[in-house]
Protein backbone atom coordinates (compact mmCIF):
# COMPACT_ATOMS: atom_id res chain seq x y z
CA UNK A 1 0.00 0.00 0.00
CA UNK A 2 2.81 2.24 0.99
CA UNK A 3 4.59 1.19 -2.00
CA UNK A 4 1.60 2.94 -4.05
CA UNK A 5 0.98 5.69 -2.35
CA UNK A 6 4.58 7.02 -2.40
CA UNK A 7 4.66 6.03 -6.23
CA UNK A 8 1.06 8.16 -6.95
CA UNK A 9 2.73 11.21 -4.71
CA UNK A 10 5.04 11.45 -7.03
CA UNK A 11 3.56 15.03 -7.34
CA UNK A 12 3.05 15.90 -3.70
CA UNK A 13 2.48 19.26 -2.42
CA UNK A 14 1.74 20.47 0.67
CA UNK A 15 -1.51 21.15 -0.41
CA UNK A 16 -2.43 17.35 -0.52
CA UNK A 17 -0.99 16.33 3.17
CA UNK A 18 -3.96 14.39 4.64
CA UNK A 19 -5.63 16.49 6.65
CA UNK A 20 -5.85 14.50 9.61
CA UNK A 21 -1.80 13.53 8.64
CA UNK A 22 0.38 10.64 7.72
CA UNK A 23 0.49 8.85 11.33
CA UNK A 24 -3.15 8.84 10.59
CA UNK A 25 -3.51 7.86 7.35
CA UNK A 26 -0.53 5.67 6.86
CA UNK A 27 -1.51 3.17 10.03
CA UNK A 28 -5.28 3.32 8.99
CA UNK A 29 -4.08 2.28 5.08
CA UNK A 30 -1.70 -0.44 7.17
CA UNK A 31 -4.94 -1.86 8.65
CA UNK A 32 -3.03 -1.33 12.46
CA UNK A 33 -4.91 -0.13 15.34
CA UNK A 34 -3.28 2.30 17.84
CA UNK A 35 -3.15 -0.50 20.16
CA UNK A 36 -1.12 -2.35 18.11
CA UNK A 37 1.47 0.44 16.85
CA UNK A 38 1.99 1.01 20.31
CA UNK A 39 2.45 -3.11 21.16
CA UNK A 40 5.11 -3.98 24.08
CA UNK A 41 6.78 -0.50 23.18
CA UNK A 42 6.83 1.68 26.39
CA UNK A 43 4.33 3.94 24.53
CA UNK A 44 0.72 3.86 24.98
CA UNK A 45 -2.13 3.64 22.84
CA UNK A 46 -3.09 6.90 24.09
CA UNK A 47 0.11 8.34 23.25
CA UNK A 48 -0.10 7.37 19.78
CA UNK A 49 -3.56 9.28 19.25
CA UNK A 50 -1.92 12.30 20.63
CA UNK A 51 0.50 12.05 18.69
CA UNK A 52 -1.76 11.44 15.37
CA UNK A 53 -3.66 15.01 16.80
CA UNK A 54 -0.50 17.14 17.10
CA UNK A 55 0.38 16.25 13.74
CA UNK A 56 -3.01 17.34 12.08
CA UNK A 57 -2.37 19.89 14.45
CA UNK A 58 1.03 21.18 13.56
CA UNK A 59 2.04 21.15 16.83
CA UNK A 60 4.07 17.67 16.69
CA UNK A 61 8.04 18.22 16.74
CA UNK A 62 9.85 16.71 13.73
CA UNK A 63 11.69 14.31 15.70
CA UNK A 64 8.49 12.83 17.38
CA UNK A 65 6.74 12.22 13.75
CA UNK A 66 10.10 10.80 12.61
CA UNK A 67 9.84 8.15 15.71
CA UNK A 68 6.01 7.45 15.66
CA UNK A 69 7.20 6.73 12.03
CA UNK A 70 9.98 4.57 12.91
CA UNK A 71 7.83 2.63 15.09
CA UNK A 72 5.22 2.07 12.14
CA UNK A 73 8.33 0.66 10.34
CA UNK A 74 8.34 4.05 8.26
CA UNK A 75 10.98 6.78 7.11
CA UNK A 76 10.11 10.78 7.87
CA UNK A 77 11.34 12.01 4.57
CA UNK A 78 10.74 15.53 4.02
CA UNK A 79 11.90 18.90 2.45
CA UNK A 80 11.62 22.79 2.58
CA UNK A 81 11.41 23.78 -0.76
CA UNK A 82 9.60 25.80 -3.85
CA UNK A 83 8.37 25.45 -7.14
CA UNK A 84 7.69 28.78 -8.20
CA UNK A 85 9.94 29.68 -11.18
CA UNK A 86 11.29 33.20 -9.66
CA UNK A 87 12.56 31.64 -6.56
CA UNK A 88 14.35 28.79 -8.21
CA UNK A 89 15.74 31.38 -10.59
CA UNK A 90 16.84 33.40 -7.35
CA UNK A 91 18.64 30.51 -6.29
CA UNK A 92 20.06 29.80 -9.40
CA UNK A 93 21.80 33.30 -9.41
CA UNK A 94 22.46 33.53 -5.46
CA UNK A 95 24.61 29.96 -6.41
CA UNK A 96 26.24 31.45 -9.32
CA UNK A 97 27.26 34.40 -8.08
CA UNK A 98 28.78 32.61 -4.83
CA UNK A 99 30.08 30.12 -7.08
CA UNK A 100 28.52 26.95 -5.63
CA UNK A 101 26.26 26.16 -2.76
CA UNK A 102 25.73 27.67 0.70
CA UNK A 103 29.06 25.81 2.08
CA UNK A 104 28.26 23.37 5.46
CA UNK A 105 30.01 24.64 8.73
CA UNK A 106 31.52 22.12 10.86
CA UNK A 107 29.99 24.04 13.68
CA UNK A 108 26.50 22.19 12.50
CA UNK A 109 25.15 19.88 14.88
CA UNK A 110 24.94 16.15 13.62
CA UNK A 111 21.87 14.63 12.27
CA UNK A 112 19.31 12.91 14.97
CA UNK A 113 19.89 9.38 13.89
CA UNK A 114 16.52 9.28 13.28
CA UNK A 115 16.47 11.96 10.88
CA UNK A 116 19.91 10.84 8.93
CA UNK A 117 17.31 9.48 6.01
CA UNK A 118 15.12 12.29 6.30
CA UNK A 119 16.22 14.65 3.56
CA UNK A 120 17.21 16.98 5.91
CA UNK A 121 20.89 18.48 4.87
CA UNK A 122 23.57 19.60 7.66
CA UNK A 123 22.18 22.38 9.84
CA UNK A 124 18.68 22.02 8.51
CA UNK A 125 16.10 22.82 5.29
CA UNK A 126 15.56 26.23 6.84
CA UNK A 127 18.94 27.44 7.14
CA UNK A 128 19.93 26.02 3.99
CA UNK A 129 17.25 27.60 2.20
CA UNK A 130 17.93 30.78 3.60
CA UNK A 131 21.22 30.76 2.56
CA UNK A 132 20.34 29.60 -0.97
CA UNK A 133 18.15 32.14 -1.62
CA UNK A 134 20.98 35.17 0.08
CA UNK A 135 18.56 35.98 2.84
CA UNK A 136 20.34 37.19 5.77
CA UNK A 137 18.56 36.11 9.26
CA UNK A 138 17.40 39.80 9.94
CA UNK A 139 15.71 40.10 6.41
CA UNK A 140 13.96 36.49 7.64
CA UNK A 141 13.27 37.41 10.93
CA UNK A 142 11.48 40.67 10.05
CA UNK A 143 9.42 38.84 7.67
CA UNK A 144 8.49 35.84 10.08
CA UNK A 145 7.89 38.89 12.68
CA UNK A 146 10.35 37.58 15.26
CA UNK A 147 13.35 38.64 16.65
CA UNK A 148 16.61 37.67 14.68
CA UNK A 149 17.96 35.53 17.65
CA UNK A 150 14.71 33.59 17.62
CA UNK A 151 15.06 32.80 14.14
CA UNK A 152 18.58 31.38 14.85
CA UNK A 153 16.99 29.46 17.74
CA UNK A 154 14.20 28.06 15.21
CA UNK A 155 16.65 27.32 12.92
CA UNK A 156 19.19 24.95 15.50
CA UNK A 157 15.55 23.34 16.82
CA UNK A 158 15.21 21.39 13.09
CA UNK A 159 18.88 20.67 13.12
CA UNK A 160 18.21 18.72 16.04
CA UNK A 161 14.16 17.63 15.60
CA UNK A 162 12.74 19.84 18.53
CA UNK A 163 11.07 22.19 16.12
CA UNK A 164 6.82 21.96 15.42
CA UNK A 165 5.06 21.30 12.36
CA UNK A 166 3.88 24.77 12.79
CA UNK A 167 7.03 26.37 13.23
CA UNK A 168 8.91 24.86 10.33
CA UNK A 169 6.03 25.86 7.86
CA UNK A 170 5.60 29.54 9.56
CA UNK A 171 9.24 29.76 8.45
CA UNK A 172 9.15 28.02 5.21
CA UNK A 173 6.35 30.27 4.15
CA UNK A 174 8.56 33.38 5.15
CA UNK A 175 11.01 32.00 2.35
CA UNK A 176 8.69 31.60 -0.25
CA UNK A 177 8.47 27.89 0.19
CA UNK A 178 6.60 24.76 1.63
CA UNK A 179 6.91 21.84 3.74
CA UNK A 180 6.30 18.68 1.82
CA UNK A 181 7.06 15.88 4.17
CA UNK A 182 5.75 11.44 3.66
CA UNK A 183 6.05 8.58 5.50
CA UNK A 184 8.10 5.84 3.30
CA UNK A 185 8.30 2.67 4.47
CA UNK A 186 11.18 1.78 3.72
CA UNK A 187 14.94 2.68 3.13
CA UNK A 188 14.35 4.28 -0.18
CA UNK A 189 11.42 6.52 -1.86
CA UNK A 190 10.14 6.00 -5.43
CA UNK A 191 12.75 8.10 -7.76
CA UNK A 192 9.63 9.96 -9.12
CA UNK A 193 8.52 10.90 -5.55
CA UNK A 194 12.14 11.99 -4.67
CA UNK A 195 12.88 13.89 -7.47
CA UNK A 196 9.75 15.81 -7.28
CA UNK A 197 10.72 16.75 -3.83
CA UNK A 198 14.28 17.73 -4.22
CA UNK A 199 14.56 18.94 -7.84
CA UNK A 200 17.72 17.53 -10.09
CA UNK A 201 19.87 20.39 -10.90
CA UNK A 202 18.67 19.87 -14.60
CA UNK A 203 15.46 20.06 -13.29
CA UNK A 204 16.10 23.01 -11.72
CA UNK A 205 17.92 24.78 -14.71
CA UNK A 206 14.55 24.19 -16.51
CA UNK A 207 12.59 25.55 -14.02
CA UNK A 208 14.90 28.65 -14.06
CA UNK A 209 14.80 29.26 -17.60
CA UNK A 210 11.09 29.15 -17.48
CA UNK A 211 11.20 31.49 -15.05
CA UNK A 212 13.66 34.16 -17.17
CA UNK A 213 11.47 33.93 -20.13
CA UNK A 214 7.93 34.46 -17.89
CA UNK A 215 10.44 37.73 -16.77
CA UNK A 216 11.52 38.56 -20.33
CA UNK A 217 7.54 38.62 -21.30
């Protein structure tokens, strides 16, 4: 079933997360009751239908989904990113004129192990993004409507799986992009599905030249 699904989403959006979420969905299309996700674990059933609410919610923490996941035998994989032409274009010319990608400081904090498969680059989607698209944290900041130290804090929190749902797409949305995020069960995702989350650079050179003719027009 989870085979399917993740080869149908090859397309996914944001717009078509379940509303109710993927914890939801995924263990009702797995035919598993709470009860039984929960089995000799030293989590309760309980505990898994709060878990299923802060998702639909928002207000789950990255690392949480990515362990309710794990104990559904599942993957977290997920992304930051945008498909509108101009912002793809920005990024094309923010990464020529630096001459490559936002470099990764050392200074990151490692991966969750839980969140090594994610998707989820060195430091986080949100920091990378900002970087990508030449944002400093004070332009981000004012735009989120926070101060510039509690961007930096948001930031670290998805480096290390502490931030919300919420949080991560209040920020996403500040940068012109969206959180598109499945459940795969298993070590891989469907090529289509992956590269319709994270763009191939030819892919993305495509995008961007769409995007300088819409300008040119």
């Amino acid at each position: 079933m989870l085979d399917r699904l993740s080869a149908d989403l090859s397309g996914l959006r944001a717009q078509n997360i379940p509303e109710w979420g993927w914890l939801w969905t995924v263990r009702k299309a797995i035919g598993l009751s709470a009860r039984e996700v929960a089995g000799g674990r030293e989590i309760s059933r309980q505990s898994i239908a709060a878990f299923e609410r802060g998702e639909a919610k928002g207000t789950i923490q990255l690392g949480k989904l990515a362990s309710v996941a794990d104990v559904m035998g599942c993957q977290l994989v997920y992304t930051v990113s945008s498909f509108r032409p101009e912002i793809l274009q920005r990024i094309k010319e923010v990464t020529d004129r630096r001459g490559g990608p936002p470099k990764v400081s050392d200074k990151e904090p490692p991966t969750p192990k839980y969140l090594e498969k994610s998707g989820m680059p060195s430091g986080g989607w949100l920091k990378r993004m900002r970087l990508s698209l030449g944002y400093s944290r004070a332009e981000v900041a004012a735009k989120v409507g926070v101060a510039p130290t509690t961007l930096r804090d948001l930031e670290r929190s998805e480096a290390k799986g502490t931030i919300t749902l919420n949080s991560l797409r209040r920020v996403a949305t500040a940068l012109d992009c969206e959180v598109i995020y499945f459940l795969n069960n298993n070590g891989s995702v469907a090529p289509s599905f992956l590269n319709r989350m994270i763009p191939s650079p030819a892919e993305k050179k495509v995008a961007s030249d769409s995007g300088k003719m819409m300008s040119d027009e």
